[in-house]
PDB file of N, CA and C in Angstrom:
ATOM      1  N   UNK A   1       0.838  -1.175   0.000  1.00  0.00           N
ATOM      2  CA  UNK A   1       0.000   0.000   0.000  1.00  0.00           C
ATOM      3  C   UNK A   1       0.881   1.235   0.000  1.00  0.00           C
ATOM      4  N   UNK A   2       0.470   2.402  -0.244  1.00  0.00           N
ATOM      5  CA  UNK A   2       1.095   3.505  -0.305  1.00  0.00           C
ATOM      6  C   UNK A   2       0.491   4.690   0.571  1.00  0.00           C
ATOM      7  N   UNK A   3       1.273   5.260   1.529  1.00  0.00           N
ATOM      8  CA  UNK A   3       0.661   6.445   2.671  1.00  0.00           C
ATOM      9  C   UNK A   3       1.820   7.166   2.091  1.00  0.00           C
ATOM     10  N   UNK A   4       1.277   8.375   2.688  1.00  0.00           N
ATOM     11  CA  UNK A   4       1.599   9.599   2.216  1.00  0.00           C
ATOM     12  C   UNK A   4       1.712  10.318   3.467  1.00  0.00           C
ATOM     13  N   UNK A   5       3.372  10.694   3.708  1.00  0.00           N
ATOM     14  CA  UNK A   5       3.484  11.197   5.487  1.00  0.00           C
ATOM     15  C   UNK A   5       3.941  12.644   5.270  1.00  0.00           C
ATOM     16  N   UNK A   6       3.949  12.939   6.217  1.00  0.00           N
ATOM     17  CA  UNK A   6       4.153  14.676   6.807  1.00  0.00           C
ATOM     18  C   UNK A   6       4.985  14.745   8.102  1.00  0.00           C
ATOM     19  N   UNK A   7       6.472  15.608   7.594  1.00  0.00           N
ATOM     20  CA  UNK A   7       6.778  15.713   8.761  1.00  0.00           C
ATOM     21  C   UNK A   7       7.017  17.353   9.533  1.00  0.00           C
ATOM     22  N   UNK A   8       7.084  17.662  10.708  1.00  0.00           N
ATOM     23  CA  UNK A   8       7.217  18.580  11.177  1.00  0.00           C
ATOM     24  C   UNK A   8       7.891  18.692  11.939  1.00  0.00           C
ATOM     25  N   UNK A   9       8.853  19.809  12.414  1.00  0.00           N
ATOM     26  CA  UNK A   9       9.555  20.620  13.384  1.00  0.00           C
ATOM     27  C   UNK A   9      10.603  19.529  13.522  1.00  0.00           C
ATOM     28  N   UNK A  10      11.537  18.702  13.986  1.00  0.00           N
ATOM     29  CA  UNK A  10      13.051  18.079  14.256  1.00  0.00           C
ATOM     30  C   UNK A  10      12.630  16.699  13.269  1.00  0.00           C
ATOM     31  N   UNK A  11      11.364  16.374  13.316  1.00  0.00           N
ATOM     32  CA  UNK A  11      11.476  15.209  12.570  1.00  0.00           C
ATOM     33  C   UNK A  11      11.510  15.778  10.881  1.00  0.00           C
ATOM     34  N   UNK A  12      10.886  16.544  10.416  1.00  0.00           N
ATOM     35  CA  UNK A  12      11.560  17.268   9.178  1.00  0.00           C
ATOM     36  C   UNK A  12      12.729  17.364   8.905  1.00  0.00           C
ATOM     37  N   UNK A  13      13.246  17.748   9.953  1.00  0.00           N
ATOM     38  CA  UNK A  13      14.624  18.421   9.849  1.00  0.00           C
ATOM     39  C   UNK A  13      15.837  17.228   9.710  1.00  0.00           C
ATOM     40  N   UNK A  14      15.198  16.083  10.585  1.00  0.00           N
ATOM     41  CA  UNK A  14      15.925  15.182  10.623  1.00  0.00           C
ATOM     42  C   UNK A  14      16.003  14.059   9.096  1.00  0.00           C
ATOM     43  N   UNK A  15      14.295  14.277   8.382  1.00  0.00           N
ATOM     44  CA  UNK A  15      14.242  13.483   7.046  1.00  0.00           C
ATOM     45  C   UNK A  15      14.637  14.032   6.331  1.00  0.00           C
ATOM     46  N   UNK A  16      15.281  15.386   6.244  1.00  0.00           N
ATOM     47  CA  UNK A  16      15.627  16.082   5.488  1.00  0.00           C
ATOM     48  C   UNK A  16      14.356  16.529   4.266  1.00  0.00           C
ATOM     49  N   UNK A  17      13.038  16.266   4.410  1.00  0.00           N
ATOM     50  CA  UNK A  17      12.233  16.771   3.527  1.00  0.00           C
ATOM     51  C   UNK A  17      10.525  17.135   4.496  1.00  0.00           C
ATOM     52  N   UNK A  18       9.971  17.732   4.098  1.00  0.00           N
ATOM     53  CA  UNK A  18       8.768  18.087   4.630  1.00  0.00           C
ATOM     54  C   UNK A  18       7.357  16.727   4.687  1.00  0.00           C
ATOM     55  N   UNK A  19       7.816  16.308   3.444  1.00  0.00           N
ATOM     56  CA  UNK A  19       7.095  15.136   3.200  1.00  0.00           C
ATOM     57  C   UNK A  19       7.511  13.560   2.377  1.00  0.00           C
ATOM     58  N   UNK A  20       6.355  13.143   1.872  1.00  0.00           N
ATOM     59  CA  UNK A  20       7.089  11.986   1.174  1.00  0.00           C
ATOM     60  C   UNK A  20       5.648  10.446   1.224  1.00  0.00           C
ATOM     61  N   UNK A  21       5.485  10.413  -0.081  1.00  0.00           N
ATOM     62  CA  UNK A  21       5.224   9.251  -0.057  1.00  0.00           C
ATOM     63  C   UNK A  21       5.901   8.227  -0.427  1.00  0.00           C
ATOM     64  N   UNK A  22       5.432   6.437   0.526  1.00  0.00           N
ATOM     65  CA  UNK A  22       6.066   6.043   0.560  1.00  0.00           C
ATOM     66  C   UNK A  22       5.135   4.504   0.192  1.00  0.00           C
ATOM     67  N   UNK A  23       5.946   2.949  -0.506  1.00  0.00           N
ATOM     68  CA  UNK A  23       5.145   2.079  -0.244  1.00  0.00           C
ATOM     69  C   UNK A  23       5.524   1.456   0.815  1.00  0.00           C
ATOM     70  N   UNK A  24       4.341   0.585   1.080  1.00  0.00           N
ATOM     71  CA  UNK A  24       4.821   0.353   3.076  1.00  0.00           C
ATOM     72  C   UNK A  24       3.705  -1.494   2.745  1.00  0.00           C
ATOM     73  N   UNK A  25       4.385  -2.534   3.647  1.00  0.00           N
ATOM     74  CA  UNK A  25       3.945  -3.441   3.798  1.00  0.00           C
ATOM     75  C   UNK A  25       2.693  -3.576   4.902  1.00  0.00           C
ATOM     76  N   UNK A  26       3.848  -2.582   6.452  1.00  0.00           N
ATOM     77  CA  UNK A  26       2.881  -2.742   7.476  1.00  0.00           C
ATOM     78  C   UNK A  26       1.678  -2.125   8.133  1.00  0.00           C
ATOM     79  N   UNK A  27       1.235  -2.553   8.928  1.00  0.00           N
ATOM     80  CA  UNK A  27      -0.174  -2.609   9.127  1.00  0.00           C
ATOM     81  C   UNK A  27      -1.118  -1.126  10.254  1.00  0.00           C
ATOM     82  N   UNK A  28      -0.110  -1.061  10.959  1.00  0.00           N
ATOM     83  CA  UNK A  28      -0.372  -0.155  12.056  1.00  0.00           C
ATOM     84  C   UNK A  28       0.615   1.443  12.244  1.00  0.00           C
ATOM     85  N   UNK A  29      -0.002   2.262  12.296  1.00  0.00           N
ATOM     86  CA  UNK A  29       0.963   3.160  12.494  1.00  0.00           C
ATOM     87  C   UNK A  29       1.762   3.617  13.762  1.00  0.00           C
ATOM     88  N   UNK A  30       2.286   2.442  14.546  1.00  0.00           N
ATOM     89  CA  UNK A  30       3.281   1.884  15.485  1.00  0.00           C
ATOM     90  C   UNK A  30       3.934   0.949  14.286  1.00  0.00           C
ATOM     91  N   UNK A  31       3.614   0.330  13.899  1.00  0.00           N
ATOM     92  CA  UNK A  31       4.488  -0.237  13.085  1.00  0.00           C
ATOM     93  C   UNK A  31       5.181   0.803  11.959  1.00  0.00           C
ATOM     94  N   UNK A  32       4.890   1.277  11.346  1.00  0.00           N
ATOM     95  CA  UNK A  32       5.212   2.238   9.902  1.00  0.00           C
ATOM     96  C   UNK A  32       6.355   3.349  10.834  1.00  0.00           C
ATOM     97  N   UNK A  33       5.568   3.907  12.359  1.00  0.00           N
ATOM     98  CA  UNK A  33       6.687   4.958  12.747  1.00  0.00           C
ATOM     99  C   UNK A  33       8.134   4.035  12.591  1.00  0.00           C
ATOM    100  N   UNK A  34       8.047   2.436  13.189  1.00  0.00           N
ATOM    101  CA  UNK A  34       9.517   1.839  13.696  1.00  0.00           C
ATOM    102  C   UNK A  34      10.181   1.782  12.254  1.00  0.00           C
ATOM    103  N   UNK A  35       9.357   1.760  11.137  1.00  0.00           N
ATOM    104  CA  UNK A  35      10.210   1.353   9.690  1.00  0.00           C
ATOM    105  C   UNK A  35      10.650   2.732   9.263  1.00  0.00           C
ATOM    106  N   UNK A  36       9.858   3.933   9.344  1.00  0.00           N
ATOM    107  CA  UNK A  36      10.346   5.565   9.426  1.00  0.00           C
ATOM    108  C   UNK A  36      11.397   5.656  10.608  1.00  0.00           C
ATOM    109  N   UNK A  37      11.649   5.515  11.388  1.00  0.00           N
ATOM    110  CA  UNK A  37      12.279   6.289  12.242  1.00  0.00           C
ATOM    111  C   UNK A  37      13.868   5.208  11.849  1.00  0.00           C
ATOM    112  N   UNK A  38      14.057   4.038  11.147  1.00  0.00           N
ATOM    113  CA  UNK A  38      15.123   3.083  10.979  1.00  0.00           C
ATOM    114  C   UNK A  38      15.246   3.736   9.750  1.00  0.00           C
ATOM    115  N   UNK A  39      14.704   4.419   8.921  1.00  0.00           N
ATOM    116  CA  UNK A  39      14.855   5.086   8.004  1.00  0.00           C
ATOM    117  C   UNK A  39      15.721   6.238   7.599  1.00  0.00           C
ATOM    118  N   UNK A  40      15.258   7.081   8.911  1.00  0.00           N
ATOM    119  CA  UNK A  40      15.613   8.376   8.605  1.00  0.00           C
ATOM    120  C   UNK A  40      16.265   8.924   9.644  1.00  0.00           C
ATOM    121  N   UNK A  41      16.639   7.706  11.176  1.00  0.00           N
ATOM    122  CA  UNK A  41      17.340   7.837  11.745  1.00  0.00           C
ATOM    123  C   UNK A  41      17.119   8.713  13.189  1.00  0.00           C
ATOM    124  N   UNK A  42      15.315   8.364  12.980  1.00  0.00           N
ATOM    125  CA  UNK A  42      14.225   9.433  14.180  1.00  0.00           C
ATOM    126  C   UNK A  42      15.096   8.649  15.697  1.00  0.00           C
ATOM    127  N   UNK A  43      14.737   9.755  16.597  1.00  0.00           N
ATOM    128  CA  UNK A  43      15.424   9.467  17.866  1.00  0.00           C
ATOM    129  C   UNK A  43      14.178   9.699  19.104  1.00  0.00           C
ATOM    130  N   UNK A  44      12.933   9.742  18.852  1.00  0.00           N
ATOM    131  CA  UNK A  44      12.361   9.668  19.681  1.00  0.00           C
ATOM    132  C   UNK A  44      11.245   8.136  19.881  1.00  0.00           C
ATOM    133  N   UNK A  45      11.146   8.156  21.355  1.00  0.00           N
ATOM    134  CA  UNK A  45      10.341   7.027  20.813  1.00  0.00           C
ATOM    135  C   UNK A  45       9.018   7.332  20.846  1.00  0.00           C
ATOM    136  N   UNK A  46       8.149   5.975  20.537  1.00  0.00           N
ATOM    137  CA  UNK A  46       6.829   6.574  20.540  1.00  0.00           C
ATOM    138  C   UNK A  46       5.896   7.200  21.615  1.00  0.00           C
ATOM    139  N   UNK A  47       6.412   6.925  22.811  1.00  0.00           N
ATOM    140  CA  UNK A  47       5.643   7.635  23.903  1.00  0.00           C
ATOM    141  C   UNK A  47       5.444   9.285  23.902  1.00  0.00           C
ATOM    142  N   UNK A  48       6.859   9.511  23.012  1.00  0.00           N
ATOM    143  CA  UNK A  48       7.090  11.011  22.949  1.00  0.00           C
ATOM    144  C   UNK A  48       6.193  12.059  22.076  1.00  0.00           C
ATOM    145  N   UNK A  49       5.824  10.944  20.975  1.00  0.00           N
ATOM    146  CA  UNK A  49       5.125  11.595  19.930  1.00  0.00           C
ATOM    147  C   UNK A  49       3.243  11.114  19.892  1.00  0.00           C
ATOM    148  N   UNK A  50       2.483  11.887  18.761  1.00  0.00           N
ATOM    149  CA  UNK A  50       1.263  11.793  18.369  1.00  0.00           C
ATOM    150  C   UNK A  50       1.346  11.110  17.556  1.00  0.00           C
ATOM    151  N   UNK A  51       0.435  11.000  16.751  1.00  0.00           N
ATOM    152  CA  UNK A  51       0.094   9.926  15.614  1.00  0.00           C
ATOM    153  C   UNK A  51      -1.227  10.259  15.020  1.00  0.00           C
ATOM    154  N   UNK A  52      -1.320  10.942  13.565  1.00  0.00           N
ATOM    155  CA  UNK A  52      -2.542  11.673  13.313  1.00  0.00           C
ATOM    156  C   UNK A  52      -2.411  10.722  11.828  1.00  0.00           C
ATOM    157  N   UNK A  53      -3.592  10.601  11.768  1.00  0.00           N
ATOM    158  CA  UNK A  53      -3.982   9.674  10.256  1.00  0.00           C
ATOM    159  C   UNK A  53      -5.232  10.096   9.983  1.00  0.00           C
ATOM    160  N   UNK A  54      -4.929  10.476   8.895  1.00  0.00           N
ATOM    161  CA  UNK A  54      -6.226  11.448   7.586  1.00  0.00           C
ATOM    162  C   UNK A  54      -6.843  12.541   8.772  1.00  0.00           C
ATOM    163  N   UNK A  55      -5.625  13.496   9.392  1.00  0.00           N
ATOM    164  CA  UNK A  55      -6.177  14.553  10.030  1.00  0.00           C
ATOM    165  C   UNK A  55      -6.912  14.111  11.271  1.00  0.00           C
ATOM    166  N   UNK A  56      -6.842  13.083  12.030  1.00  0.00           N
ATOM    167  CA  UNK A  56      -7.645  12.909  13.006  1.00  0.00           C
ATOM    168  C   UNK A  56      -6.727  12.120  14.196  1.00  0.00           C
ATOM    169  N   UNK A  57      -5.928  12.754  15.055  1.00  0.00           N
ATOM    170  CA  UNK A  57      -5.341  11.539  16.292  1.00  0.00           C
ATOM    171  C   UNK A  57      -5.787  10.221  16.401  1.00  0.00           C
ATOM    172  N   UNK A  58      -4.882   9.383  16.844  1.00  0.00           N
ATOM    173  CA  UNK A  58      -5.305   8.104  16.517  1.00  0.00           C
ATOM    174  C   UNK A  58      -4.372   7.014  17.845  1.00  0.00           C
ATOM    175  N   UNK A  59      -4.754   6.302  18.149  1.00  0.00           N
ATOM    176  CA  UNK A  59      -3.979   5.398  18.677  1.00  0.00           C
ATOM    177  C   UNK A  59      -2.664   4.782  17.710  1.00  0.00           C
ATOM    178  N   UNK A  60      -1.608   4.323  18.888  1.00  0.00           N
ATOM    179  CA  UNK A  60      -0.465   3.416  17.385  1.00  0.00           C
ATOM    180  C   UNK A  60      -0.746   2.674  17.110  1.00  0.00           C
ATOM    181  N   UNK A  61      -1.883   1.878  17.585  1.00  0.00           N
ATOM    182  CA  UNK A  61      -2.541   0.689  17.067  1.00  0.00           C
ATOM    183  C   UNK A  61      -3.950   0.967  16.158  1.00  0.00           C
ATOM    184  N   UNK A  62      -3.813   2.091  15.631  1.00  0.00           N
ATOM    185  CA  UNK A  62      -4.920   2.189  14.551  1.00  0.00           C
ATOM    186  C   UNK A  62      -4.217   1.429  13.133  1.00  0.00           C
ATOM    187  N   UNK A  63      -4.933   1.077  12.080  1.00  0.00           N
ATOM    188  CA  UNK A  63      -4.332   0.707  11.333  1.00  0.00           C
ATOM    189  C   UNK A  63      -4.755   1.424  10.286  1.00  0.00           C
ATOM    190  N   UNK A  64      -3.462   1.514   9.354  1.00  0.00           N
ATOM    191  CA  UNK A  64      -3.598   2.552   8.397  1.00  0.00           C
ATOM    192  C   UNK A  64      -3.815   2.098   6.937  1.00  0.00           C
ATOM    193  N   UNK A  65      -4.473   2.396   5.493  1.00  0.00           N
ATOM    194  CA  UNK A  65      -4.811   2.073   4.789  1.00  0.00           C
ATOM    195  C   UNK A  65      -4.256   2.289   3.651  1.00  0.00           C
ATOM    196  N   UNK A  66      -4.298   1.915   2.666  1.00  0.00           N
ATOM    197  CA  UNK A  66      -3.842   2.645   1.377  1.00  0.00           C
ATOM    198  C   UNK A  66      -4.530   3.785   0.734  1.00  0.00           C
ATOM    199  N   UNK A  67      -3.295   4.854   0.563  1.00  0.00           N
ATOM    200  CA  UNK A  67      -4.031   6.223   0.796  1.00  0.00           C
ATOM    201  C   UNK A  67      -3.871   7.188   1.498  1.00  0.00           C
ATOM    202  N   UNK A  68      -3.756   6.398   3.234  1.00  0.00           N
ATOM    203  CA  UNK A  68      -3.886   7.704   3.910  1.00  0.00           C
ATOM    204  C   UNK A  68      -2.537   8.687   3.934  1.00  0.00           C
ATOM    205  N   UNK A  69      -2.625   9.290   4.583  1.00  0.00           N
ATOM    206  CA  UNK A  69      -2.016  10.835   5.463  1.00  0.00           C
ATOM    207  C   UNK A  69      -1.627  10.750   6.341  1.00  0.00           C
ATOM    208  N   UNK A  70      -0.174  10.447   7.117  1.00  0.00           N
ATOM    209  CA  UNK A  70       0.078   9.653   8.442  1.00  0.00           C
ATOM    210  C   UNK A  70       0.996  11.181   8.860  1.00  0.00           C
ATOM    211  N   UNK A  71       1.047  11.626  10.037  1.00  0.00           N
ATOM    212  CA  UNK A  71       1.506  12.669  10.371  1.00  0.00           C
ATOM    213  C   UNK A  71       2.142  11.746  11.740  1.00  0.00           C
ATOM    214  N   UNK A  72       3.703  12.298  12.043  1.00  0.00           N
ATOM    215  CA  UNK A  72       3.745  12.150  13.028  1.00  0.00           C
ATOM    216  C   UNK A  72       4.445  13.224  13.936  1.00  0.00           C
ATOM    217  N   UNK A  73       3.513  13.723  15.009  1.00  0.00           N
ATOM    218  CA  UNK A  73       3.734  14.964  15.616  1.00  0.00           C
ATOM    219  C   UNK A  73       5.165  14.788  17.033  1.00  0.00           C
ATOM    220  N   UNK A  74       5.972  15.348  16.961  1.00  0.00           N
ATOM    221  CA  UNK A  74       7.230  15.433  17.615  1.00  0.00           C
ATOM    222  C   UNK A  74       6.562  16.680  18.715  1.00  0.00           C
ATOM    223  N   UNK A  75       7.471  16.235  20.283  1.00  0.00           N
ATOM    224  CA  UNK A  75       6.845  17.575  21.319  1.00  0.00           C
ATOM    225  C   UNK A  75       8.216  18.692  20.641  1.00  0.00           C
ATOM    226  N   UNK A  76       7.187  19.615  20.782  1.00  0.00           N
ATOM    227  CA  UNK A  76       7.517  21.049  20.511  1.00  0.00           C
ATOM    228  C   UNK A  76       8.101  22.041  21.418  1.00  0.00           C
ATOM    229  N   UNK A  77       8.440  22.589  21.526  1.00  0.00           N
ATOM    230  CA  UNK A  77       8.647  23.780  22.775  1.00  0.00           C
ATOM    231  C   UNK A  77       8.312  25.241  22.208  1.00  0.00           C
ATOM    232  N   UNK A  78       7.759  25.844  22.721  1.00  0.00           N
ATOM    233  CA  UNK A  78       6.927  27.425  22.150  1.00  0.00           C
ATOM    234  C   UNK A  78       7.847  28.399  23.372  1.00  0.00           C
ATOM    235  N   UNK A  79       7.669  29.621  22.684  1.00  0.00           N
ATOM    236  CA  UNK A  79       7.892  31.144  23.545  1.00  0.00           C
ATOM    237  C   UNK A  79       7.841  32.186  22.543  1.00  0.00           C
TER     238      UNK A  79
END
């Protein structure tokens, strides 16, 4: 299947691109972050982050489809 991800603020920075689709075997988006983050070399784990699919928060055990929009949100710091 093919998702289509979005990244923001250190995890951007770290894929070196804003976005990216990709084809993907697995099933859950706990699974897809561990094959992204062996990818691109992410350093947080999942407790740290969100997990938004087709615009809507989601558990890591939602499972994701062919098609969607997988965002994964990194904590931020504001001032």
């Amino acid at each position: 299947m093919k998702v289509h991800l979005l990244y923001f603020a250190s995890l951007r920075d770290r894929a070196g691109c804003a976005e990216e689709s990709i084809e993907t075997g697995v099933s859950t988006a706990g699974d897809l972050y561990v094959d992204i983050a062996k990818r691109h070399g992410f350093s947080f784990a999942p407790e740290r982050l969100r997990v938004a699919v087709n615009g809507a928060l989601v558990p890591w055990s939602h499972a994701i489809a062919d098609g969607d929009e997988v965002v994964f949100l990194p904590p931020v710091s504001g001032g």
